[in-house]
N, C-alpha and C. Protein backbone atom coordinates (compact mmCIF):
# COMPACT_ATOMS: atom_id res chain seq x y z
N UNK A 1 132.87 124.65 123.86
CA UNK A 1 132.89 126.03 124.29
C UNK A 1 131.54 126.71 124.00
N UNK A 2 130.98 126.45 122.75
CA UNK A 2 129.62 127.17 122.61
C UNK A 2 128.50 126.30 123.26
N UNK A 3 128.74 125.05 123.68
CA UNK A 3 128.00 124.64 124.59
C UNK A 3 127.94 125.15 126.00
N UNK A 4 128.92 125.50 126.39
CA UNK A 4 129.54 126.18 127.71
C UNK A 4 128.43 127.35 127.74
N UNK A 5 127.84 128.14 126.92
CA UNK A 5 128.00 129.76 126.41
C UNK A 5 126.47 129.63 126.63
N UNK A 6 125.84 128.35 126.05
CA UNK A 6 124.24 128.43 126.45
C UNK A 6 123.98 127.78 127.96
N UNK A 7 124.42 126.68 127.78
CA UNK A 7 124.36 126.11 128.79
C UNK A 7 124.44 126.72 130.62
N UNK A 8 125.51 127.72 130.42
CA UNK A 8 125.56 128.88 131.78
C UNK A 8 124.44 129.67 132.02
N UNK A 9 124.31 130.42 131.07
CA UNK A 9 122.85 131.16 130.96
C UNK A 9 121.42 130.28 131.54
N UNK A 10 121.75 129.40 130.55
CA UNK A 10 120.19 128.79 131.04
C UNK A 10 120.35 128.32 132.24
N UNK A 11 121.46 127.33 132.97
CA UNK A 11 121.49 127.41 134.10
C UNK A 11 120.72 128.38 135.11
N UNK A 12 121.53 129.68 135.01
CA UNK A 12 121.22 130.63 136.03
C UNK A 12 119.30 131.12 136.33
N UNK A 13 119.09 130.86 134.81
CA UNK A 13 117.72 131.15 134.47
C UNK A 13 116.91 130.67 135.45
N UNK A 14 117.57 129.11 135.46
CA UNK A 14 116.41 128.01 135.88
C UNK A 14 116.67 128.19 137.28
N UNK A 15 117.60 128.52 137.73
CA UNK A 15 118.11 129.39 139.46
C UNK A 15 116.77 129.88 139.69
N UNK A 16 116.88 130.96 138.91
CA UNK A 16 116.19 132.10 139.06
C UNK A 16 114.86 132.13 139.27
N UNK A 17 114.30 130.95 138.62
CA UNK A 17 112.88 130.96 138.05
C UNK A 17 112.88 129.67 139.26
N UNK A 18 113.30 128.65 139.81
CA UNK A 18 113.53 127.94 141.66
C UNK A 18 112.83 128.94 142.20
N UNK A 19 114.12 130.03 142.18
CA UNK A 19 113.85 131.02 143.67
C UNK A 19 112.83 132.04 143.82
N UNK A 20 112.29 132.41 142.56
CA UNK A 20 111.03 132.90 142.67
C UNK A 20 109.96 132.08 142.98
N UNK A 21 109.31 131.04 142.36
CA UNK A 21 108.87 129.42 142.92
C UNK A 21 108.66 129.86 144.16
N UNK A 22 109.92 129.07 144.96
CA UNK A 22 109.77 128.87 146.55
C UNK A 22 109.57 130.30 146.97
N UNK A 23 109.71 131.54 146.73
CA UNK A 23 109.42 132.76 147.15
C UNK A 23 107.46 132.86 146.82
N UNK A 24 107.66 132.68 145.76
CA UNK A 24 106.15 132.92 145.51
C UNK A 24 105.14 132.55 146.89
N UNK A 25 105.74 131.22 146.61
CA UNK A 25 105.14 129.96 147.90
C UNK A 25 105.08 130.38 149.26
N UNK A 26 106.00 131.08 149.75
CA UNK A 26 106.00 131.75 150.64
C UNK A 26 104.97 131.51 151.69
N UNK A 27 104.92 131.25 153.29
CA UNK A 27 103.83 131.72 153.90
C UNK A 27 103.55 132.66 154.61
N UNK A 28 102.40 133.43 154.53
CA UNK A 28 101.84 134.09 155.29
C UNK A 28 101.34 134.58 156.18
N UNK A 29 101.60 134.96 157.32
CA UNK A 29 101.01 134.52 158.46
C UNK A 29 100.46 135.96 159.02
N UNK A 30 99.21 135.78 159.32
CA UNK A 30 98.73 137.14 160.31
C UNK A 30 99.08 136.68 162.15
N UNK A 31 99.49 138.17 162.22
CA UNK A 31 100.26 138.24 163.43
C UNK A 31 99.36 138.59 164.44
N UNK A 32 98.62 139.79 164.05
CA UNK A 32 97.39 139.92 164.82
C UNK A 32 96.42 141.13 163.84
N UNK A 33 95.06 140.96 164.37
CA UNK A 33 94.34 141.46 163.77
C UNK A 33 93.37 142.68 164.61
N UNK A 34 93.12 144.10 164.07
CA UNK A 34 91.72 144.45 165.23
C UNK A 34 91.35 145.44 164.18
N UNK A 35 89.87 145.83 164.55
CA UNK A 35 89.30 146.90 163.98
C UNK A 35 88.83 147.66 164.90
N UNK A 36 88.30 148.92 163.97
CA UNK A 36 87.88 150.00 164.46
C UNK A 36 87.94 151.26 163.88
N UNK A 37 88.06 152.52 164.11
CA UNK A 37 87.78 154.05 163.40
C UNK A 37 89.38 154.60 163.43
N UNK A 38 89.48 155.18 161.81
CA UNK A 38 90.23 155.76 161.96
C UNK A 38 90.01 157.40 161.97
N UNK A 39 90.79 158.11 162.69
CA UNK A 39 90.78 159.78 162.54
C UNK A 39 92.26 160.11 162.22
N UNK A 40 92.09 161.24 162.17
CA UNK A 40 93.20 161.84 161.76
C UNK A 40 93.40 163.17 163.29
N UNK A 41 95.25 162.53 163.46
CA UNK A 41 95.63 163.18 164.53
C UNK A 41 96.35 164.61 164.30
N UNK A 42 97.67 164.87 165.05
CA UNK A 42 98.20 165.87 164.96
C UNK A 42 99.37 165.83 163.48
N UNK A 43 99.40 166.68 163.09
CA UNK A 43 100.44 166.65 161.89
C UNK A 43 99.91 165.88 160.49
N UNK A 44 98.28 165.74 160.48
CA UNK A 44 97.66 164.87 159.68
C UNK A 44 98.45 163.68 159.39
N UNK A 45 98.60 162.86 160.43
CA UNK A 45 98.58 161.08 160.51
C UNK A 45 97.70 160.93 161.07
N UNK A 46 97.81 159.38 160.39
CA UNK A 46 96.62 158.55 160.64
C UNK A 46 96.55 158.07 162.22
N UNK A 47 95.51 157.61 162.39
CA UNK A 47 95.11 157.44 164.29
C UNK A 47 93.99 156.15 164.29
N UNK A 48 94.81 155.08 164.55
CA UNK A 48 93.49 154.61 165.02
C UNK A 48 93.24 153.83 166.57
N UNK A 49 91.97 153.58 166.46
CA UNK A 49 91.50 153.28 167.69
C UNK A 49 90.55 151.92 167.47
N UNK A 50 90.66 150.90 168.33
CA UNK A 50 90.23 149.74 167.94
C UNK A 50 88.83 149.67 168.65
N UNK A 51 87.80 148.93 168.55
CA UNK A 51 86.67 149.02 168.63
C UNK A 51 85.02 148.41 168.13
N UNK A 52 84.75 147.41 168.15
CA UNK A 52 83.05 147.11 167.73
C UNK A 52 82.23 148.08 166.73
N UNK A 53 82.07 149.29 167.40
CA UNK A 53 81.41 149.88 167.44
C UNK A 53 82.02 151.42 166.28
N UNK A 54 80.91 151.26 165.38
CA UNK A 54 81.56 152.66 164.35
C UNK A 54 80.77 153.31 164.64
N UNK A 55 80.60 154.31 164.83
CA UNK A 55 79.43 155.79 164.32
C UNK A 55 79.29 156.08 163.25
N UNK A 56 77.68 155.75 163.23
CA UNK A 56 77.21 155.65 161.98
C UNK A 56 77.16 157.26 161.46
N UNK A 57 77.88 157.94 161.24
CA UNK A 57 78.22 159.51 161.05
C UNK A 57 79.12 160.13 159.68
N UNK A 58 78.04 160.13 158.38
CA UNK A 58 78.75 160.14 157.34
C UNK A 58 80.25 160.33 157.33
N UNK A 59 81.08 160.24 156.24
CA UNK A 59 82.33 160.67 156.76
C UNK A 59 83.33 159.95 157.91
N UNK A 60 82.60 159.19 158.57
CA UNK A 60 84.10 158.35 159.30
C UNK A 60 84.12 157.41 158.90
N UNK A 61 85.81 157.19 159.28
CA UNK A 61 86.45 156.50 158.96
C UNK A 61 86.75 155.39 159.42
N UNK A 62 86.93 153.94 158.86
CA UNK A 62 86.37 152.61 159.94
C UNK A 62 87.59 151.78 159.22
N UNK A 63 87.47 150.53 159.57
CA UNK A 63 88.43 149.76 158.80
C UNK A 63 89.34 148.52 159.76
N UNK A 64 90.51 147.94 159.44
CA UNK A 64 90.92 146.60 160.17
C UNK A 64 92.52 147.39 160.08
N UNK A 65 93.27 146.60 160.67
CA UNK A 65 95.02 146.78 160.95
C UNK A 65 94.97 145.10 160.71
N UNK A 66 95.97 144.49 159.83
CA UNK A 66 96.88 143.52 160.28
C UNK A 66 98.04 143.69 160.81
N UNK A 67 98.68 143.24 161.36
CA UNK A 67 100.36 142.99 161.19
C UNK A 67 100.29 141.70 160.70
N UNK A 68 101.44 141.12 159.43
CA UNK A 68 101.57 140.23 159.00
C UNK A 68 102.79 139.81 158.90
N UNK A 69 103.27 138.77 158.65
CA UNK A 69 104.91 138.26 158.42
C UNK A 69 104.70 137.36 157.45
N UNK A 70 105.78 138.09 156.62
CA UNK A 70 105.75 137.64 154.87
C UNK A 70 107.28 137.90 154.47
N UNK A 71 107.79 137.16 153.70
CA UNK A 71 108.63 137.88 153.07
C UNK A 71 108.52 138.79 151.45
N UNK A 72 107.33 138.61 151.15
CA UNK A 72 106.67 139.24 149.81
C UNK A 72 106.96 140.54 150.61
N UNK A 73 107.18 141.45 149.43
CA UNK A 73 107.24 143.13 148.98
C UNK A 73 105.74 143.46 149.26
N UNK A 74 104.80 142.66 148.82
CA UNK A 74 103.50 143.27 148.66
C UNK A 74 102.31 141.73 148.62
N UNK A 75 101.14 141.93 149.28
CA UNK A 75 100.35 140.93 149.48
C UNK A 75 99.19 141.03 148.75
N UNK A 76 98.32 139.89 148.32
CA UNK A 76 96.97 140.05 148.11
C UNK A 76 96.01 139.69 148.85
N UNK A 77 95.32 140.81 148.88
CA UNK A 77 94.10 141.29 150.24
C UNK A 77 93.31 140.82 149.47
N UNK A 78 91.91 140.03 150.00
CA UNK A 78 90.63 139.92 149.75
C UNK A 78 89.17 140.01 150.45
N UNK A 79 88.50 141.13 150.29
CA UNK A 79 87.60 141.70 151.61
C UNK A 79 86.03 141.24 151.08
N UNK A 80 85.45 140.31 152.09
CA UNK A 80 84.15 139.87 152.40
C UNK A 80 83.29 140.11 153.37
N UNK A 81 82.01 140.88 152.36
CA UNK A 81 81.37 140.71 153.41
C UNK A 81 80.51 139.56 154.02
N UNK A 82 80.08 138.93 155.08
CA UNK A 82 79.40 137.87 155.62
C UNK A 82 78.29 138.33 155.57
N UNK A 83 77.11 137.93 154.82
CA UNK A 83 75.73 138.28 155.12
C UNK A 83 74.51 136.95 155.26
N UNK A 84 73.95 137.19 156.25
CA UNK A 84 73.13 135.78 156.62
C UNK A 84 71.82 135.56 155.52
N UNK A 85 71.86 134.75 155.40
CA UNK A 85 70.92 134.34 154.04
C UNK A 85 69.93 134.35 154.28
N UNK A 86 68.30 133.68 153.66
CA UNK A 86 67.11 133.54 153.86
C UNK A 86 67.28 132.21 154.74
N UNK A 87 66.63 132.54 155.85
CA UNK A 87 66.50 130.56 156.47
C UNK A 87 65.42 129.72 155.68
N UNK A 88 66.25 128.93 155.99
CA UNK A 88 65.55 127.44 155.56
C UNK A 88 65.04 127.07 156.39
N UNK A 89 63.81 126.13 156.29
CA UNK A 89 62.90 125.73 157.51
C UNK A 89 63.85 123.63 157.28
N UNK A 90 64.24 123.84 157.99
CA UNK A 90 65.03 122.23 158.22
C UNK A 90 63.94 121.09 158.80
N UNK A 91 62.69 121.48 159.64
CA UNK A 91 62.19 120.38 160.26
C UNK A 91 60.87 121.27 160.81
N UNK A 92 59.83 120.51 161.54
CA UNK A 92 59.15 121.51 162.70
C UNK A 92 59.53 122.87 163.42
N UNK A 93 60.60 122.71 163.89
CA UNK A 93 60.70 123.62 164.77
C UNK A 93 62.29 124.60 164.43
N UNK A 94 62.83 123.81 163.14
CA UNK A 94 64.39 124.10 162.83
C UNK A 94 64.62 125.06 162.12
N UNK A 95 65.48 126.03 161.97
CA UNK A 95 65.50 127.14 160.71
C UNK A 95 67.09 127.10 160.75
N UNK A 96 67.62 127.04 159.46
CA UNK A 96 69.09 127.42 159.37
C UNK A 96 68.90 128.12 158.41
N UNK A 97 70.45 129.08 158.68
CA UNK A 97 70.70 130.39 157.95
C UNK A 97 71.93 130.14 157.44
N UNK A 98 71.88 130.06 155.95
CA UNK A 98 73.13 129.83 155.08
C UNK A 98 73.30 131.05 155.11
N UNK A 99 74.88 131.48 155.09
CA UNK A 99 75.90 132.26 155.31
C UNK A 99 76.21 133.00 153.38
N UNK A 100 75.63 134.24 152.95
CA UNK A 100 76.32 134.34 151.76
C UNK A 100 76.98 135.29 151.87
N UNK A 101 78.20 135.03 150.83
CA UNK A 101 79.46 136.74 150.78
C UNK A 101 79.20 137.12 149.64
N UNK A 102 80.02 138.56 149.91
CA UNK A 102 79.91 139.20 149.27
C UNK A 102 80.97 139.99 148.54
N UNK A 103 81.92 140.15 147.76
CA UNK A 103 83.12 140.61 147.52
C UNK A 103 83.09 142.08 147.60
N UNK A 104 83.44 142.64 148.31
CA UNK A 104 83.74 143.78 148.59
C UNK A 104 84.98 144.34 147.59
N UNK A 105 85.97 143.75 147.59
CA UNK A 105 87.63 144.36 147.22
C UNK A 105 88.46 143.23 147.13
N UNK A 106 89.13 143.69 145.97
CA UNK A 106 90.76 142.43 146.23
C UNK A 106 92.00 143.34 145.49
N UNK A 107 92.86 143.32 146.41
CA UNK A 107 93.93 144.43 146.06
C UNK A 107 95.52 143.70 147.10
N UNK A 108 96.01 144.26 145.94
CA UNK A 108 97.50 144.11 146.53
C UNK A 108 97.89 145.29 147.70
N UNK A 109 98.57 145.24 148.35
CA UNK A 109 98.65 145.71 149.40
C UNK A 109 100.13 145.77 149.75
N UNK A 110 101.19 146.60 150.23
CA UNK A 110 102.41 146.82 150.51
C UNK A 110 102.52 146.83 151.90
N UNK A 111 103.08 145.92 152.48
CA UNK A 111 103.42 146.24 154.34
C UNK A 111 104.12 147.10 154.42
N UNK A 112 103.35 147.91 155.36
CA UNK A 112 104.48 149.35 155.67
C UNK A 112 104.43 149.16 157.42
N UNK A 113 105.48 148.67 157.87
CA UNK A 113 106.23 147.94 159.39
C UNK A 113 105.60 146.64 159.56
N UNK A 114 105.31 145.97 158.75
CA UNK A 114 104.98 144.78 158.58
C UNK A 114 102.92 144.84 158.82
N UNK A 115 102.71 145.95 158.71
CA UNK A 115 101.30 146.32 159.09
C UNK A 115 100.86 146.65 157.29
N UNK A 116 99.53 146.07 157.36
CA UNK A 116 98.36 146.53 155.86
C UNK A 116 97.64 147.02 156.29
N UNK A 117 96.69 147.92 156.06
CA UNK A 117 95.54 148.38 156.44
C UNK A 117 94.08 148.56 155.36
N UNK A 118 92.75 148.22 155.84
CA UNK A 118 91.60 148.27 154.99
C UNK A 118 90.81 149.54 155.72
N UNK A 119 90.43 150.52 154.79
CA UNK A 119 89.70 151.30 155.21
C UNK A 119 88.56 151.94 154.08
N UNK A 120 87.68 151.96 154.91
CA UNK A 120 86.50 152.29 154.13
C UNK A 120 85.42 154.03 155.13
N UNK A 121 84.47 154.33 154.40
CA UNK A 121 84.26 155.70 154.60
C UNK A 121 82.41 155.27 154.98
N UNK A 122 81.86 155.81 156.13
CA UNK A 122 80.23 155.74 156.50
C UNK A 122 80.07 156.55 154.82
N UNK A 123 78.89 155.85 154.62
CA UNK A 123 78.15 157.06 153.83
C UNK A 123 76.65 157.13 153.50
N UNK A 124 76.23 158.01 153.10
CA UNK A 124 75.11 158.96 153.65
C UNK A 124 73.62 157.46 153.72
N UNK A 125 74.38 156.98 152.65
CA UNK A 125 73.11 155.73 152.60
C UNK A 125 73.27 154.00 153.94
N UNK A 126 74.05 154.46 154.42
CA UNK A 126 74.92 153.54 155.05
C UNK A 126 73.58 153.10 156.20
N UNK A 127 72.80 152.07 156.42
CA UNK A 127 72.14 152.35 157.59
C UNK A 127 72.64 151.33 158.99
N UNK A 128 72.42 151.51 159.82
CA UNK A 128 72.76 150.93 161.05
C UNK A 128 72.77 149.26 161.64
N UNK A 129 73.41 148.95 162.20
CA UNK A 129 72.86 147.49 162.48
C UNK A 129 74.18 146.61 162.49
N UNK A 130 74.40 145.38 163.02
CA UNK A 130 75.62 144.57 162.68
C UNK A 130 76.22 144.26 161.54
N UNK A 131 77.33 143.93 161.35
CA UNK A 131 78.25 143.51 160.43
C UNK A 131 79.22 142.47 160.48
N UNK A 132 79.71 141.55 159.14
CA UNK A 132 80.63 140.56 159.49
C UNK A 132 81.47 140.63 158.37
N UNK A 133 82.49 140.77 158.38
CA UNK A 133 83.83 141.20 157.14
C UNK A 133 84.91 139.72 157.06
N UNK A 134 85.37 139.42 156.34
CA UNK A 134 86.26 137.80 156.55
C UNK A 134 87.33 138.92 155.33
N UNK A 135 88.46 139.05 156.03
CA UNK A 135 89.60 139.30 155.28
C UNK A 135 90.59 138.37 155.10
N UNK A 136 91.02 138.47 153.41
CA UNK A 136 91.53 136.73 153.13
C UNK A 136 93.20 137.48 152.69
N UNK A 137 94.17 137.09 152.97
CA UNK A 137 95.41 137.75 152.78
C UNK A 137 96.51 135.78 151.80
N UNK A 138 96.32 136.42 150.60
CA UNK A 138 96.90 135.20 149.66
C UNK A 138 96.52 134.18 149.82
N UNK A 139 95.04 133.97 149.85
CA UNK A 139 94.55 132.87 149.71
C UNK A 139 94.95 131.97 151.05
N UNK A 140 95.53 132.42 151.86
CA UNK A 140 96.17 131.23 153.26
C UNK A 140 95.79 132.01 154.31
N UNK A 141 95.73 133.12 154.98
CA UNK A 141 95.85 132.96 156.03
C UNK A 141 93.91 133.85 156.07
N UNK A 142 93.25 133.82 157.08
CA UNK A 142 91.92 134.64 157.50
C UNK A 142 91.26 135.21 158.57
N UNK A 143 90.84 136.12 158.68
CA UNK A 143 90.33 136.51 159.54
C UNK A 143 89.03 137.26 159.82
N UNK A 144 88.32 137.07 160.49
CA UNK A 144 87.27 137.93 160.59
C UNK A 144 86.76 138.66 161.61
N UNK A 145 85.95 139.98 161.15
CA UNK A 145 85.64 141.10 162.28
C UNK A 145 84.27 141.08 162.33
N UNK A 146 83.68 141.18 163.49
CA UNK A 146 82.02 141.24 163.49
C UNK A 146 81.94 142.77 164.42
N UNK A 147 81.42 143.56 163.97
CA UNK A 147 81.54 145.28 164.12
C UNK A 147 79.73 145.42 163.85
N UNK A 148 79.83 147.47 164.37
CA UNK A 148 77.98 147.50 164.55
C UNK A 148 78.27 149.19 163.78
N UNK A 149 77.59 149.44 162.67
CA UNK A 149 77.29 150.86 162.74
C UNK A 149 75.88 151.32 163.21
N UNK A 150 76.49 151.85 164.12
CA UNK A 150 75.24 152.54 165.14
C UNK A 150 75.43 154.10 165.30
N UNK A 151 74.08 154.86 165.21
CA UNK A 151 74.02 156.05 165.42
C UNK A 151 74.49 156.71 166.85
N UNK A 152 75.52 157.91 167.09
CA UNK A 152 75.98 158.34 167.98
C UNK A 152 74.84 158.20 169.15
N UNK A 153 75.21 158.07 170.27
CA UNK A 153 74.68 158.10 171.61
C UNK A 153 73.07 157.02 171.80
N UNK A 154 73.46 156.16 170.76
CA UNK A 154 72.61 154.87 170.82
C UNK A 154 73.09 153.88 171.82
N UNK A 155 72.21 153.00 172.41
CA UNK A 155 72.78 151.95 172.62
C UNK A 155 72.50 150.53 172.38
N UNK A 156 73.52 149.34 172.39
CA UNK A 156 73.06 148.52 171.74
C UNK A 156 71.88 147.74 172.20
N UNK A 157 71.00 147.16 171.27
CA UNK A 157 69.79 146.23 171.77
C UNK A 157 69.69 145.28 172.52
């Protein structure tokens, strides 16, 4: 009987501590991805609009949408930036450009309609030109955005 008394308990334990396991494990999957500016609409919600192209105009608002499918409560986001390295001269006529990142952010994140969102703010030092971001969602699934902050009524080169 007092074997009975531990023995149940720990049972359930070891249930428990399975089903978190295979939950943990879980996969991740991005559903779809886009960027672009966010503003703020009527009734102050959020608005966005997908797009390349940010304005380089202190104060706005830029950033990515996933939709993802998870069964986690909450995910871990990891935001890179892609920046092209010094080239290497490979031969006569060859130059390659190693690829270095840069960690921007890593944060847990809550799906709210199965959507996360990354957003970030122009600012005053911010200057113009292309960009490459690789967003990593639990180590499994990735994606990346190649975007331009460019000054209003520019056009591209």
């Amino acid at each position: 009987m007092m074997l009975r008394k531990i023995l149940l308990p720990l049972l359930l334990l070891l249930q428990l501590l399975a089903a978190g396991a295979s939950f943990a494990a879980a996969p991740v999957d991005i559903v779809s991805a886009e960027f672009g500016v966010f503003t703020t609409g009527e009734d102050e919600e959020r608005v966005f609009s997908p797009g390349e192209v940010i304005p380089l105009v202190p104060g706005q608002r830029y950033g990515w949408v996933l939709e993802v499918r998870s069964p986690r409560r909450s995910v871990s986001v990891r935001e890179e930036a892609l920046l092209a390295g010094a080239p290497v001269k490979a031969g006569d006529h060859e130059t390659i450009t190693f690829e270095r990142r840069r960690l921007l952010g890593q944060r847990q994140l809550v799906p709210v309609g199965g959507r996360i969102f990354g957003e970030w703010t122009v600012g005053p030092d911010d200057r113009p030109g292309p960009r490459q971001l690789r967003v990593t969602v639990e180590e499994q699934s990735s994606v990346e955005f190649s975007y331009e902050l460019r000054p209003p009524g520019t056009r591209a080169p």
